[in-house]
N, C-alpha and C. Protein backbone atom coordinates (compact mmCIF):
# COMPACT_ATOMS: atom_id res chain seq x y z
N UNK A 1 14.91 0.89 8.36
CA UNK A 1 13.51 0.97 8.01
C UNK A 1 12.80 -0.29 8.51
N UNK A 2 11.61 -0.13 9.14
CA UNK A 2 10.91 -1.01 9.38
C UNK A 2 10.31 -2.32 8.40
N UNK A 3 10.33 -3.23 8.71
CA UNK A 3 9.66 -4.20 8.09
C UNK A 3 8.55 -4.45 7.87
N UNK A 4 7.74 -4.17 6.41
CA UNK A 4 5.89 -3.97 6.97
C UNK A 4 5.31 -5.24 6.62
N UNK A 5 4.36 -5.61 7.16
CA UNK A 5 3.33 -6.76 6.85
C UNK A 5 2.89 -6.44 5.81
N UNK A 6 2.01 -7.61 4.91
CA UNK A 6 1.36 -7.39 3.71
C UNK A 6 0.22 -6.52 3.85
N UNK A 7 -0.41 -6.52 4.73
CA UNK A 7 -1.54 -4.94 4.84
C UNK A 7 -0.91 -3.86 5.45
N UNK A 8 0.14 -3.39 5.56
CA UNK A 8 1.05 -2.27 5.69
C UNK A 8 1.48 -1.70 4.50
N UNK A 9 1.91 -3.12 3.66
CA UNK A 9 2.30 -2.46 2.41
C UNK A 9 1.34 -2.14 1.06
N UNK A 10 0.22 -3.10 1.54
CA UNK A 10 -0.93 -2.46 0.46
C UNK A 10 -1.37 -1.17 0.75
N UNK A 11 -1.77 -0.80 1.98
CA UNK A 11 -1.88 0.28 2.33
C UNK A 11 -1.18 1.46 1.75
N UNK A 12 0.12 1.13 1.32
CA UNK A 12 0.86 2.15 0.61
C UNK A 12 0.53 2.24 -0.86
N UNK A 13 -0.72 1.86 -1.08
CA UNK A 13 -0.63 1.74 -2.67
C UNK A 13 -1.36 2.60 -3.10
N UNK A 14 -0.92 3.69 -4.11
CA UNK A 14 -1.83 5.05 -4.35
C UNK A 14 -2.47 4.30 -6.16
N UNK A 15 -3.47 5.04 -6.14
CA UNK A 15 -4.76 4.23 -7.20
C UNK A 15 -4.55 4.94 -7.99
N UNK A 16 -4.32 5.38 -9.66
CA UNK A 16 -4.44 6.31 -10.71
C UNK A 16 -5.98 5.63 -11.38
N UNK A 17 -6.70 5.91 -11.22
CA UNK A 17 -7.68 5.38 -12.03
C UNK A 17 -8.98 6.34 -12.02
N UNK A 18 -10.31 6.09 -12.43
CA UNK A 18 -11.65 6.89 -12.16
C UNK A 18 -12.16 6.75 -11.14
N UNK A 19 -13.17 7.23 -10.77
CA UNK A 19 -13.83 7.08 -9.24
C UNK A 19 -14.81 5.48 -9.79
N UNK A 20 -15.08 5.49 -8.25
CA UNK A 20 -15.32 3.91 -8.64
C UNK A 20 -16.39 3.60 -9.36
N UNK A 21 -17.75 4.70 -9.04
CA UNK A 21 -18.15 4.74 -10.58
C UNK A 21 -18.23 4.43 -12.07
N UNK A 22 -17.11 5.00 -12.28
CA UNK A 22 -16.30 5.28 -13.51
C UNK A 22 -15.54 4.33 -14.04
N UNK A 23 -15.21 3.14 -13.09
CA UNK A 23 -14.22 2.48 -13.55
C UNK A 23 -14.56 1.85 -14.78
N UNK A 24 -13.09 1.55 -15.59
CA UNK A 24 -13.45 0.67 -16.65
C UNK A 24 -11.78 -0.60 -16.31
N UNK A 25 -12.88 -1.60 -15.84
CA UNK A 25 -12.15 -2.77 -15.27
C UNK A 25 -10.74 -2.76 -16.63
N UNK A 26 -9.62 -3.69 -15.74
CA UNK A 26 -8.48 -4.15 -16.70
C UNK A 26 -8.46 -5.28 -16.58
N UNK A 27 -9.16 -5.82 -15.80
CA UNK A 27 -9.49 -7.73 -15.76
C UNK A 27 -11.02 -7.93 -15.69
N UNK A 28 -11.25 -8.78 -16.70
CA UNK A 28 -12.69 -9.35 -16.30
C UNK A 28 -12.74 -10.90 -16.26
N UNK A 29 -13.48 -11.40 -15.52
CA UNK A 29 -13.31 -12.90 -14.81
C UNK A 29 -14.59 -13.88 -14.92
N UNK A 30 -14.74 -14.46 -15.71
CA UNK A 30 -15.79 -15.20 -15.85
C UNK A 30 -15.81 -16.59 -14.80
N UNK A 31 -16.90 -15.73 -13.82
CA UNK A 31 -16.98 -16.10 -12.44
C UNK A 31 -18.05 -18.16 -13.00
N UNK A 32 -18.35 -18.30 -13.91
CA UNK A 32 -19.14 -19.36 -14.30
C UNK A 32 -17.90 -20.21 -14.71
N UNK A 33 -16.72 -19.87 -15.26
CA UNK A 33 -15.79 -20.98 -15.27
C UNK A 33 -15.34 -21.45 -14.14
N UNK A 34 -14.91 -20.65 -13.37
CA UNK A 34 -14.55 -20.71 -11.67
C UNK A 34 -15.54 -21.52 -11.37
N UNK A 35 -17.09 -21.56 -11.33
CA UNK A 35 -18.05 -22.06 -10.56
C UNK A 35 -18.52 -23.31 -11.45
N UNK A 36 -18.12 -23.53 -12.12
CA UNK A 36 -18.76 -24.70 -13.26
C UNK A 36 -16.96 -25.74 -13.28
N UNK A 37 -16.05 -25.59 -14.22
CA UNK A 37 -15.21 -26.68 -14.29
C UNK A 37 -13.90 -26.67 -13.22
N UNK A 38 -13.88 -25.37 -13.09
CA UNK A 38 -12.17 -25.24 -12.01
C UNK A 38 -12.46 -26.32 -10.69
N UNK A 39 -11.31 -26.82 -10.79
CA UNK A 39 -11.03 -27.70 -9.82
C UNK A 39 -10.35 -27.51 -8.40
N UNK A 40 -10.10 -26.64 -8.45
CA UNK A 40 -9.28 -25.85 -7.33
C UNK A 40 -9.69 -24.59 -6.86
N UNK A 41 -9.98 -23.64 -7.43
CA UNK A 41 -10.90 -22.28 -6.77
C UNK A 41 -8.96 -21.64 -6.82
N UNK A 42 -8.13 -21.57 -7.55
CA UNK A 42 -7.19 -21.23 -6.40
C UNK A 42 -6.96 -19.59 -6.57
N UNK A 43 -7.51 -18.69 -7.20
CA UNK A 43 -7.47 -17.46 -7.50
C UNK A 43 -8.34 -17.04 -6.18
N UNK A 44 -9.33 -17.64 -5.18
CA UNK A 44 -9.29 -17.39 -3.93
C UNK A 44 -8.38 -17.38 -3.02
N UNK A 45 -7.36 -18.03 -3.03
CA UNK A 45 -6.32 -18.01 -1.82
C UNK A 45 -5.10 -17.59 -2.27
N UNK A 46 -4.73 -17.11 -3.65
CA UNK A 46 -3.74 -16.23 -4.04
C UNK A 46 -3.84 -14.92 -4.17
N UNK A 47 -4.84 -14.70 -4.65
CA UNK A 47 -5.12 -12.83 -4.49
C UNK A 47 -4.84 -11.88 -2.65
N UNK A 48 -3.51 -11.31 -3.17
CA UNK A 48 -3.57 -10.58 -1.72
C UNK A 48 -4.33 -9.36 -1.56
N UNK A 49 -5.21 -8.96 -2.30
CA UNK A 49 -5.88 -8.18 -2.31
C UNK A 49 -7.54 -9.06 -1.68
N UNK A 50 -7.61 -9.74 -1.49
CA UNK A 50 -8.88 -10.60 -1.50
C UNK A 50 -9.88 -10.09 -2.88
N UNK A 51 -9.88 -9.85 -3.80
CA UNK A 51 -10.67 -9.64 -5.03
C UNK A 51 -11.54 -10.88 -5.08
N UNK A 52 -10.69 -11.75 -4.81
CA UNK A 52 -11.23 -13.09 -5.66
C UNK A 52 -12.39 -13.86 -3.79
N UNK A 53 -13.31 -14.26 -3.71
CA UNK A 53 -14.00 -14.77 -2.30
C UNK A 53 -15.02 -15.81 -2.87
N UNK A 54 -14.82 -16.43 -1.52
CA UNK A 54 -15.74 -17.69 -2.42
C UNK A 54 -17.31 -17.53 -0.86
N UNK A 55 -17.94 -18.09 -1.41
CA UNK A 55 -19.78 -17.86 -0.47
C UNK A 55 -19.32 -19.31 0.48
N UNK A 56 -20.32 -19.27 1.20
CA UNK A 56 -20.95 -20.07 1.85
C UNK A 56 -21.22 -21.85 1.16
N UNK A 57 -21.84 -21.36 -0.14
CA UNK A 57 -22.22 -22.38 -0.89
C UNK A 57 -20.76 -22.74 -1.72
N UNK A 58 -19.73 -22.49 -1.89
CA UNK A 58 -18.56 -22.46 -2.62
C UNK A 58 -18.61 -21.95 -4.21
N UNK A 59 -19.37 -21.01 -4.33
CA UNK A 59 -19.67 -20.28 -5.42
C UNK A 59 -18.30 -19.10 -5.63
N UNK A 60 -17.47 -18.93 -6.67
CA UNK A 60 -16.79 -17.82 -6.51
C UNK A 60 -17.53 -16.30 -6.93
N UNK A 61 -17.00 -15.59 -6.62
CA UNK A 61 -16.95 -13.91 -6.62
C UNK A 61 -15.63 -12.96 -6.71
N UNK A 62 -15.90 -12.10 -8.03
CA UNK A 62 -15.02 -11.12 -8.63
C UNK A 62 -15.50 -10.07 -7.99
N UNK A 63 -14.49 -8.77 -7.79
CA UNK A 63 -14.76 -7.84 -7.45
C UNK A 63 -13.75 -6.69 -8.31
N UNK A 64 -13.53 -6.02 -8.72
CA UNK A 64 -12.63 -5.46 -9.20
C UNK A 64 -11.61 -4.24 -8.73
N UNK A 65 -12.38 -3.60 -7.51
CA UNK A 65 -12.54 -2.05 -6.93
C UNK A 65 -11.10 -2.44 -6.28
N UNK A 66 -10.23 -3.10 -5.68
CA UNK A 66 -9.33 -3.59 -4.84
C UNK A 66 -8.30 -3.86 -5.56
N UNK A 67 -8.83 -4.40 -6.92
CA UNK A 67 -6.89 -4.81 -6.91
C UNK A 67 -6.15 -3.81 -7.51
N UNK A 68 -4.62 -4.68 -7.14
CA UNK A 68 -3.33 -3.78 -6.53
C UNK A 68 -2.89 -4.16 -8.08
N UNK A 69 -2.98 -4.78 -9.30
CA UNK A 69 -2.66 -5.41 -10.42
C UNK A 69 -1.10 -5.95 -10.13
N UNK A 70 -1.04 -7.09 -9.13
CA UNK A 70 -0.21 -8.02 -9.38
C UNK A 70 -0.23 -8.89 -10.36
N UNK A 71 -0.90 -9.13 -10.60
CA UNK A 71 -0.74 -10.45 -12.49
C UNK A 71 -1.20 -11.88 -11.71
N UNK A 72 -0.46 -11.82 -10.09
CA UNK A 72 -0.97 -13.53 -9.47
C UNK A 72 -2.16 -14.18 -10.08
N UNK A 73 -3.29 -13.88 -9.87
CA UNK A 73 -4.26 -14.44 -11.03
C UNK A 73 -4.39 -14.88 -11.97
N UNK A 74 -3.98 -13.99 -12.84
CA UNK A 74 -3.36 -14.20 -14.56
C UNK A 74 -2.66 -15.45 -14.58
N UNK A 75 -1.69 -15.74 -13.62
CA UNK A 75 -0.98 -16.97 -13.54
C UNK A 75 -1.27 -18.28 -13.21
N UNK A 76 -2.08 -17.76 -12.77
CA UNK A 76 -2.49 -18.90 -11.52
C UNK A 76 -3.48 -19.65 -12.15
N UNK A 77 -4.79 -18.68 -12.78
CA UNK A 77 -5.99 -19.41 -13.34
C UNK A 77 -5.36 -20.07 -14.29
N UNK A 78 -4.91 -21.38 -14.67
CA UNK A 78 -5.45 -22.43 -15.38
C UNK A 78 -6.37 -22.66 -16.06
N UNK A 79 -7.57 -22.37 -16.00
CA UNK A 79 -9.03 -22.53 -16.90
C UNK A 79 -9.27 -21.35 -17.28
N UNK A 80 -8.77 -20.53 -17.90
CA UNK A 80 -9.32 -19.45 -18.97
C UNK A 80 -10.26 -18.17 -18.25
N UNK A 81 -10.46 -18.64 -17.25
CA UNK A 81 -11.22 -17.78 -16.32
C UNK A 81 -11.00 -15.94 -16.44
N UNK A 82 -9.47 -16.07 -16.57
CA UNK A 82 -9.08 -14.42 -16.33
C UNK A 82 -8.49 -13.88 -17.87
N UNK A 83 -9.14 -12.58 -17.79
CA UNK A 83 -9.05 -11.99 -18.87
C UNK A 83 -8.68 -10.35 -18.49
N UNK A 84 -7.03 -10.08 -19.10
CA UNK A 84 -6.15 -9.14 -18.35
C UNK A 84 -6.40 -8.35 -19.29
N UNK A 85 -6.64 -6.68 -19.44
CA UNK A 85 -6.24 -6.15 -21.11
C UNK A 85 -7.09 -4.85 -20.46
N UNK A 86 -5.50 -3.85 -20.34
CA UNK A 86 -5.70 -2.07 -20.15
C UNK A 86 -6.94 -1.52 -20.71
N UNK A 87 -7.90 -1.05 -20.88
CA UNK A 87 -8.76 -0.30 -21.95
C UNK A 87 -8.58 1.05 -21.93
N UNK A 88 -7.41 1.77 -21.54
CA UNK A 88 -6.97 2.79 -21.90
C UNK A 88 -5.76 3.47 -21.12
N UNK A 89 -4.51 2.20 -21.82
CA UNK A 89 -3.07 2.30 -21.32
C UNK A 89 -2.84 3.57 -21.63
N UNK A 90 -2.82 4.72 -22.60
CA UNK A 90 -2.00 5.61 -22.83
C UNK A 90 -2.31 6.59 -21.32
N UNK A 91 -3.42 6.85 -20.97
CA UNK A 91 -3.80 7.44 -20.30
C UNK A 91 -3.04 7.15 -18.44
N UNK A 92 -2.74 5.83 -18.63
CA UNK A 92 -1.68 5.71 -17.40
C UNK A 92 -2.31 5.18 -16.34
N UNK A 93 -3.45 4.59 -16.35
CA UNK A 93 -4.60 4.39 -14.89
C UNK A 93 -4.02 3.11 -13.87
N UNK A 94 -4.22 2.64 -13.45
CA UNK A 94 -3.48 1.78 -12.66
C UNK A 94 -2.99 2.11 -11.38
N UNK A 95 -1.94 1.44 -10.83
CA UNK A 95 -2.05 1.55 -9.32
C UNK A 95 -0.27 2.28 -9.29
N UNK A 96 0.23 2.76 -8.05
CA UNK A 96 1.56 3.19 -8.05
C UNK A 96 2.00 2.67 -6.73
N UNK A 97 3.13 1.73 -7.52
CA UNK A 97 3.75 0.89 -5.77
C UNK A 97 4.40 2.31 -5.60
N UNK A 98 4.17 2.63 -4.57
CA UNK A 98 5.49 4.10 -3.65
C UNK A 98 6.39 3.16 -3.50
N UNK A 99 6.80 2.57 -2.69
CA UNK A 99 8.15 1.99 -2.13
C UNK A 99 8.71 0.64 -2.44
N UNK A 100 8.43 0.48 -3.64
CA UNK A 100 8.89 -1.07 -4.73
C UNK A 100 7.72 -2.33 -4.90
């Protein structure tokens, strides 16, 4: 089997969730801690999904529509910034790695 790059293998990632519409986020990110005390920004250069982008002016930006729910974030932020929590686990929404 071939060896895939990291946008080969996101690519394989099938979405269980609502249309994008619809969504009801499982992380919300208070983009004013990021932009006010964090010292590092580093939830920009760990997200392999790019969710996390910073402007021109070095302002950060959340997006939610993209991620793959690796947790990297969760870990990473240091300053309270990220806030992880299903709003409707039974139902199963989330993402499905196909191939590990």
């Amino acid at each position: 089997m071939k060896l895939l790059n990291l946008s080969e293998r996101l690519g394989l990632v099938s979405y269980r969730n609502q249309a994008k519409s619809d969504i009801k986020p499982h992380i919300k990110v208070d983009t004013d801690i990021c932009n006010s005390v964090c010292p590092h920004k580093c939830t920009t250069y760990v997200c392999p999904a790019n969710c996390y982008t910073m402007d021109d002016n070095g302002r950060v930006h959340f997006q939610v529509e993209d991620c793959i729910e690796c947790g990297t974030c969760m870990y990473a932020c240091d300053q309270g910034a990220v806030d992880w929590n299903y709003p409707d686990p039974e139902i199963g929404r989330g993402i499905t790695w196909n191939y590990g």
